[in-house]
Protein backbone atom coordinates (compact mmCIF):
# COMPACT_ATOMS: atom_id res chain seq x y z
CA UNK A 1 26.30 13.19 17.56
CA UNK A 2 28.61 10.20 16.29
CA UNK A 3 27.53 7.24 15.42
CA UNK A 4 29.08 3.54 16.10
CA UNK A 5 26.75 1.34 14.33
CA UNK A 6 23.61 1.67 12.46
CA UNK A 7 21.34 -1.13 11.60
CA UNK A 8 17.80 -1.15 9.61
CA UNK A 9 14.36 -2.50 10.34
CA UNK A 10 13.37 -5.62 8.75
CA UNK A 11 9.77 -6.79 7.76
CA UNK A 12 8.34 -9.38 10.13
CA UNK A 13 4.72 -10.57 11.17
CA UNK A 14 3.83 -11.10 14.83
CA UNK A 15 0.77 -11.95 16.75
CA UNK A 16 -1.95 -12.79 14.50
CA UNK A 17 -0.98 -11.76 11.40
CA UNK A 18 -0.03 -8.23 12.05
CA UNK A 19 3.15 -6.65 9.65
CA UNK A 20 5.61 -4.98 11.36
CA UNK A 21 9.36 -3.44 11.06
CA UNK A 22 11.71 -5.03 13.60
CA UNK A 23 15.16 -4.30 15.01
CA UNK A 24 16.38 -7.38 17.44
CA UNK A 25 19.68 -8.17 18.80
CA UNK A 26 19.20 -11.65 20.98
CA UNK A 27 23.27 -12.86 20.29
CA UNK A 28 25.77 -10.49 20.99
CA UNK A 29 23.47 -8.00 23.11
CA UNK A 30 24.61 -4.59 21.45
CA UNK A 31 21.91 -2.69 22.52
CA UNK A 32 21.88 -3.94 26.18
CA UNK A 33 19.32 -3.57 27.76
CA UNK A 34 17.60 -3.03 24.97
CA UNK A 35 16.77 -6.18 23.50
CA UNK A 36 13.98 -5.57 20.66
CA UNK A 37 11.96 -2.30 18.68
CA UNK A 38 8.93 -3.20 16.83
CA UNK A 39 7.47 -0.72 15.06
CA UNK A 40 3.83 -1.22 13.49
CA UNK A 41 2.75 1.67 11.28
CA UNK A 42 -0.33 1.09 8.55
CA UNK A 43 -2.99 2.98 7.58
CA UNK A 44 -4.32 -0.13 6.34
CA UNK A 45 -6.35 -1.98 9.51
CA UNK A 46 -5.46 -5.59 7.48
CA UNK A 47 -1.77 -5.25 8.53
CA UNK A 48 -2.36 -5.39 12.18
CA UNK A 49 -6.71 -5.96 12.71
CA UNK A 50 -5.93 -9.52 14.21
CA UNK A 51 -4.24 -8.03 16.80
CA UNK A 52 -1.87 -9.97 19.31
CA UNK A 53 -4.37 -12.71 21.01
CA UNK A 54 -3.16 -14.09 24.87
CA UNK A 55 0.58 -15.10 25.02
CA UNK A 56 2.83 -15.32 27.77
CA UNK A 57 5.73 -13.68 28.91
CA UNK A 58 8.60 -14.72 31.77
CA UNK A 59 12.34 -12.46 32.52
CA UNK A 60 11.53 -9.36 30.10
CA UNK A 61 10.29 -6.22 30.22
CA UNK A 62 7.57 -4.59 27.43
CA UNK A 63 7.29 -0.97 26.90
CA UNK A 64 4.40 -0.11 24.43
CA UNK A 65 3.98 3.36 23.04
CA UNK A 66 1.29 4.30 20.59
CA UNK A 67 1.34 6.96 18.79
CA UNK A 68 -1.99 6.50 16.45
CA UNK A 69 -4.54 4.25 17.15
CA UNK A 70 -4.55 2.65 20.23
CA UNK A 71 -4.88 -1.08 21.49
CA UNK A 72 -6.46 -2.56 24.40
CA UNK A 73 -4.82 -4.50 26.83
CA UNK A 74 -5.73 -7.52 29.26
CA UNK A 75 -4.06 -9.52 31.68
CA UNK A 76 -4.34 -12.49 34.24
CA UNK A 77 -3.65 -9.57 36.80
CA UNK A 78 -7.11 -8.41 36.14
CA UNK A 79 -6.02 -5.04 34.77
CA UNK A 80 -7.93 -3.77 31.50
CA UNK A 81 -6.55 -0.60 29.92
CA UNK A 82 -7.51 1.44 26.48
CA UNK A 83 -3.95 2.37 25.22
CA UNK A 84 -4.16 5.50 23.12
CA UNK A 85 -2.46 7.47 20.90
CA UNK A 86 -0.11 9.39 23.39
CA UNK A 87 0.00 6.45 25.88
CA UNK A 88 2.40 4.38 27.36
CA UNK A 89 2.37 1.25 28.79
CA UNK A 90 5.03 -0.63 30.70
CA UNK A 91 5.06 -4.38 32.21
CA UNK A 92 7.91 -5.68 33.97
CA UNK A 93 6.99 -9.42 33.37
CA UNK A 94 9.24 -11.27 35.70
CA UNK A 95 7.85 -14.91 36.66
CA UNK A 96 4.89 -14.66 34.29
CA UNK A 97 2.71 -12.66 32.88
CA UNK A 98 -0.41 -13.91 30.44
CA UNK A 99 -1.63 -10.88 28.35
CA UNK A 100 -3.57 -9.30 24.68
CA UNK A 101 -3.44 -6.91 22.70
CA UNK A 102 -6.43 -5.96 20.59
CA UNK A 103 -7.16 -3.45 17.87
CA UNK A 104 -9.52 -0.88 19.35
CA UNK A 105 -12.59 -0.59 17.46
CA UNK A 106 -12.88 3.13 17.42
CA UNK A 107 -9.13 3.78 16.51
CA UNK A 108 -10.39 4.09 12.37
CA UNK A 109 -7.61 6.48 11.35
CA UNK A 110 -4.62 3.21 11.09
CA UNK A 111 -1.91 2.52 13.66
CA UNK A 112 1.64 3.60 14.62
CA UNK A 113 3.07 2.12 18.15
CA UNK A 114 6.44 0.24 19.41
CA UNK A 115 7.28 -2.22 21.62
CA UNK A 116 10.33 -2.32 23.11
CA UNK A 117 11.69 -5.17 25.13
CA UNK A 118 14.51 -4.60 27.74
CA UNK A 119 16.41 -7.59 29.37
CA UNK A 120 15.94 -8.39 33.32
CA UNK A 121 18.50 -8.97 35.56
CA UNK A 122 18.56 -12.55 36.49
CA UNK A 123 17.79 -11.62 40.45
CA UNK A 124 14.47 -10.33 38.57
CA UNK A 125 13.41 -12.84 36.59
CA UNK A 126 11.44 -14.70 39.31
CA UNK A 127 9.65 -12.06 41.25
CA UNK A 128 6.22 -10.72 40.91
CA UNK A 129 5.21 -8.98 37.68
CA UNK A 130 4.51 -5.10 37.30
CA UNK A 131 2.21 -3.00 35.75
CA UNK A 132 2.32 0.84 35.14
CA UNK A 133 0.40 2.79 32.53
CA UNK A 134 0.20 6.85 31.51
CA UNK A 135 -3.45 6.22 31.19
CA UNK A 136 -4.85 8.94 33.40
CA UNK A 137 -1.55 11.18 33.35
CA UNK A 138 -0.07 13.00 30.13
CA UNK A 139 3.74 11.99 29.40
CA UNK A 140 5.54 15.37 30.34
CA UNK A 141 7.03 17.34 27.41
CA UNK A 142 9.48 20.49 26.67
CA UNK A 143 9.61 22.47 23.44
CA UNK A 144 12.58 24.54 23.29
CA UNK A 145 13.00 27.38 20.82
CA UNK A 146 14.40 25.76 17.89
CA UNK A 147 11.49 23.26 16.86
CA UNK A 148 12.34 20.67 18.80
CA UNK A 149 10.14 18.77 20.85
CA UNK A 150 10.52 15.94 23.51
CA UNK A 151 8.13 13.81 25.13
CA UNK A 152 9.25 11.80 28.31
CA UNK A 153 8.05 8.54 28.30
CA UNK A 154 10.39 6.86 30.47
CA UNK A 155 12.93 8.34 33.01
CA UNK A 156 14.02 12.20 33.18
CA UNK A 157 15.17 14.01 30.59
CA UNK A 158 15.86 17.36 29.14
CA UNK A 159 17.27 19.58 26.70
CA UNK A 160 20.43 21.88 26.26
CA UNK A 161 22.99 20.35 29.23
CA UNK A 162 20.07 19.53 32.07
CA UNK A 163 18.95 15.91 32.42
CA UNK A 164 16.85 16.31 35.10
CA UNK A 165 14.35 18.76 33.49
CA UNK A 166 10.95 16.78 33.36
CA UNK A 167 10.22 13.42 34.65
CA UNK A 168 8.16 10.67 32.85
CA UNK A 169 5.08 9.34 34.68
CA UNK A 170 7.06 5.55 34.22
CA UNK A 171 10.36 5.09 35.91
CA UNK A 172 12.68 1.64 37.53
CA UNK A 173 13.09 0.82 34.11
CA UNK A 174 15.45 -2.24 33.81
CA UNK A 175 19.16 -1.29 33.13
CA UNK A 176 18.02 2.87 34.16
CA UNK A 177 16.40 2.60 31.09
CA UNK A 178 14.85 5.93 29.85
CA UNK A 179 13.04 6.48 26.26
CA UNK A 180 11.80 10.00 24.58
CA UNK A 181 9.79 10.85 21.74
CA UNK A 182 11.79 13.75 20.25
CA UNK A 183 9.76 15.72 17.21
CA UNK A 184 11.98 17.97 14.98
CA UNK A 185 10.24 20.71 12.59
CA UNK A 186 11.41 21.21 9.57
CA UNK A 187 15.61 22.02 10.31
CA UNK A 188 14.34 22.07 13.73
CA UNK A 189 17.14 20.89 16.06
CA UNK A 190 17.65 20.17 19.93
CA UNK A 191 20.89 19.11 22.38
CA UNK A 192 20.34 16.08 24.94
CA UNK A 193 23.29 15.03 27.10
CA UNK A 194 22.87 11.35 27.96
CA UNK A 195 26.52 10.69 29.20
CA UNK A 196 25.05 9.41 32.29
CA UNK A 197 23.94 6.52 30.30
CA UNK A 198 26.02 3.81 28.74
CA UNK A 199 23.68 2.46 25.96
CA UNK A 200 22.13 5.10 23.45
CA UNK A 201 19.91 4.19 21.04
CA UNK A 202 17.95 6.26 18.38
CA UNK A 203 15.16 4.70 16.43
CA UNK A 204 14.16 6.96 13.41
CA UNK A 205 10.73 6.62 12.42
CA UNK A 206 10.15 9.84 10.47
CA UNK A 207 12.49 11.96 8.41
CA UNK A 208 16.05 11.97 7.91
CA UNK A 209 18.94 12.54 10.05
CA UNK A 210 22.47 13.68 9.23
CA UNK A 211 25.69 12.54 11.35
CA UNK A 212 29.25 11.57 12.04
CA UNK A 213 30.04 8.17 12.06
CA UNK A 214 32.99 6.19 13.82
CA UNK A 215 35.42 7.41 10.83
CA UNK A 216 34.52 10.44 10.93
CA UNK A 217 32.44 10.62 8.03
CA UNK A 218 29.46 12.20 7.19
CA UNK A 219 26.43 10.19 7.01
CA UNK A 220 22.41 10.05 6.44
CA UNK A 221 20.01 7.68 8.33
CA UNK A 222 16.07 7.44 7.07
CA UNK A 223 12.95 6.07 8.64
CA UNK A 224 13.40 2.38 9.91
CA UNK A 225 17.23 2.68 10.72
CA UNK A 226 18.53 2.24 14.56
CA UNK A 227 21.60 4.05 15.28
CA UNK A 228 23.88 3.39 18.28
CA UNK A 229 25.10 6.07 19.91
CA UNK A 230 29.33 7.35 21.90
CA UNK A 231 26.72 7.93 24.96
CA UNK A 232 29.78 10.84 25.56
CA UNK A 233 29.34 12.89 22.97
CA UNK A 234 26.41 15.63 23.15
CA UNK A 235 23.44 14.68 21.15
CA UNK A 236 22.90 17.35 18.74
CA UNK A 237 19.58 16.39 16.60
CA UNK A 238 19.20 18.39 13.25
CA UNK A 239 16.45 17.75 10.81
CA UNK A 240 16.55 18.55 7.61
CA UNK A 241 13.51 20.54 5.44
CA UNK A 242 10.94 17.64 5.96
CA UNK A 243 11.49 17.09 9.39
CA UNK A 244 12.00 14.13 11.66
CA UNK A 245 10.90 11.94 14.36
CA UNK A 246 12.68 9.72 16.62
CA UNK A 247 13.01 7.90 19.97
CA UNK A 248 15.84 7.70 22.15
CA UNK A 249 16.64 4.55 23.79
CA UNK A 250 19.02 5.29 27.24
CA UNK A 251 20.63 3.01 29.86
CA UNK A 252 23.06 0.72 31.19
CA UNK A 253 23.74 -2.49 29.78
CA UNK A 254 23.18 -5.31 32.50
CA UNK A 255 25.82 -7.19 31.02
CA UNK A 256 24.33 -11.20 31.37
CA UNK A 257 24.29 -13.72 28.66
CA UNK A 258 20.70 -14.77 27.66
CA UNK A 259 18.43 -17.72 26.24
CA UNK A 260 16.08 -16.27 24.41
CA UNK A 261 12.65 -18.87 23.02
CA UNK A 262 9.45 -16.75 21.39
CA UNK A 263 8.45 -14.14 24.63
CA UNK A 264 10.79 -15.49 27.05
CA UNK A 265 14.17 -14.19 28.12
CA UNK A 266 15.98 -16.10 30.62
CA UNK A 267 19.86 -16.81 31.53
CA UNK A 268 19.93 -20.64 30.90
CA UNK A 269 17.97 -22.98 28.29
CA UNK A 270 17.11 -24.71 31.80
CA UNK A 271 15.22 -22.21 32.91
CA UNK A 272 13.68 -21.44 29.40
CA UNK A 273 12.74 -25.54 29.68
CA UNK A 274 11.21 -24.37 33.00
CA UNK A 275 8.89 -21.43 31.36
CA UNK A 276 7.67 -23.38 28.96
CA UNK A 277 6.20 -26.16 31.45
CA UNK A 278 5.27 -23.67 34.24
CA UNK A 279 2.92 -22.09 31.19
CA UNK A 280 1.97 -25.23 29.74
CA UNK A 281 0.67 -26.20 33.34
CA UNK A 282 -1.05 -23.08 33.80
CA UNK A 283 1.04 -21.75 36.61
CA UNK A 284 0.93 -18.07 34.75
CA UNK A 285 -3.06 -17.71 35.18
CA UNK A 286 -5.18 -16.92 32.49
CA UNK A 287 -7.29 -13.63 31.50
CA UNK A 288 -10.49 -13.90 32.70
């Protein structure tokens, strides 16, 4: 694989209180439509036990993954889900959405999830919100015969040349977007071609990862780094003797400027001025 940029998770705190690692790009939209990956990972329930209490969201899309733990959700559209460690959940916000996230009180072994937020197109923005969840249907997986394996969690994907292998129970991503959960054993190794997509991302949260980078030099990224991907080159993932874990982040850049204010994402700081009074008001409901 070669590698354009590479950028690194920083410590922030979200929600009540809870730490996380965070990888934004709000200004010059490089990883369009990807907008933001927060990672929370802690064995230690103080870094994220306060949870994230009701907040609003207008003109983005979350996409919550857990892999430990599990949080559960609420929101004015009366839905109430357990998110688990395997789970996925994905809510295409659009004029409003009002929602929580809680610690749940039997997840006692700590907590590792993202969310990722993808930009809307502005004829989006305004329309009803969606909901989807993997609640009551496994994400789809292959394991090919060289340690690798990938979990669809978004889209289709596949190994060795064939994109179209397994679909994820989540699709209509914004931008196409489609994100995998790809586990590599010890110099376990695997082949995705993505050169349908324009955008790809790779988040490494476990491991290390060797590559080529823009010059044509060989490189090493570690847990917490973000690398951006030539979507045209094959994707040829080799762990080293400890392993790795990572997610790939595919799509299409929808190519609008945007305002950006706390959990909305609109195209003009009028219509951010708008959000804020429409929630103010009440006009996105309330959990009940």
């Amino acid at each position: 694989m070669k590698v354009l940029q590479r950028f690194s998770a920083l410590p922030a705190m979200d929600g009540d209180g809870v730490n996380i690692n965070r990888v934004s790009d709000f200004k010059q939209l490089r990883f369009d439509p990807y907008l933001m990956i927060d990672e929370i990972k802690s064995d230690d329930e103080q870094d994220f036990i306060g949870g994230f209490p009701p907040h609003p969201h207008r003109g983005v899309e979350t996409f919550t993954y857990i892999r430990k733990g599990g949080f559960e959700h609420r929101d004015q559209m009366g839905n109430v889900k357990a998110i688990r460690a395997g789970d996925v959940q994905w809510m295409s916000t659009g004029r409003g959405v009002v929602h929580s996230e809680m610690p749940l009180a039997d997840a006692k072994e700590g907590l590792h999830g993202f969310q990722i937020w993808l930009n809307m197109p502005a004829k989006d923005k305004m329309r009803a919100p969606i909901y989807q969840d993997s609640c009551d249907k496994a994400n789809p997986k292959i394991v090919n015969e060289h340690g690798a394996t990938l979990h669809a969690l978004a889209g289709s994907w596949g190994f060795n040349h064939n994109p179209d292998e397994i679909t994820a129970t989540i699709e209509k991503l914004a931008g196409n977007g489609a994100i995998a959960d790809v586990s590599l054993a010890p110099d376990g190794h695997g082949i995705v071609n993505l050169e349908r997509f324009h955008t790809v991302c790779v988040y490494l949260y476990q491991g290390e990862l060797h590559y080529v980078d823009a010059q044509g030099l060989r490189e090493s990224a570690g847990a917490g780094q973000l690398l951006v991907l030539d979507a045209l080159e094959l994707c040829h993932f080799q762990a080293e003797s400890n392993g790795a874990g990572l997610l790939i982040l595919a799509g299409n850049p929808i190519n609008e400027s945007i305002v950006q204010m706390g959990p909305f994402v609109m195209n003009t700081q009028a219509e951010i001025d708008q959000a804020v009074r429409d929630y103010q008001q009440g006009l996105f409901g309330q959990i009940e």
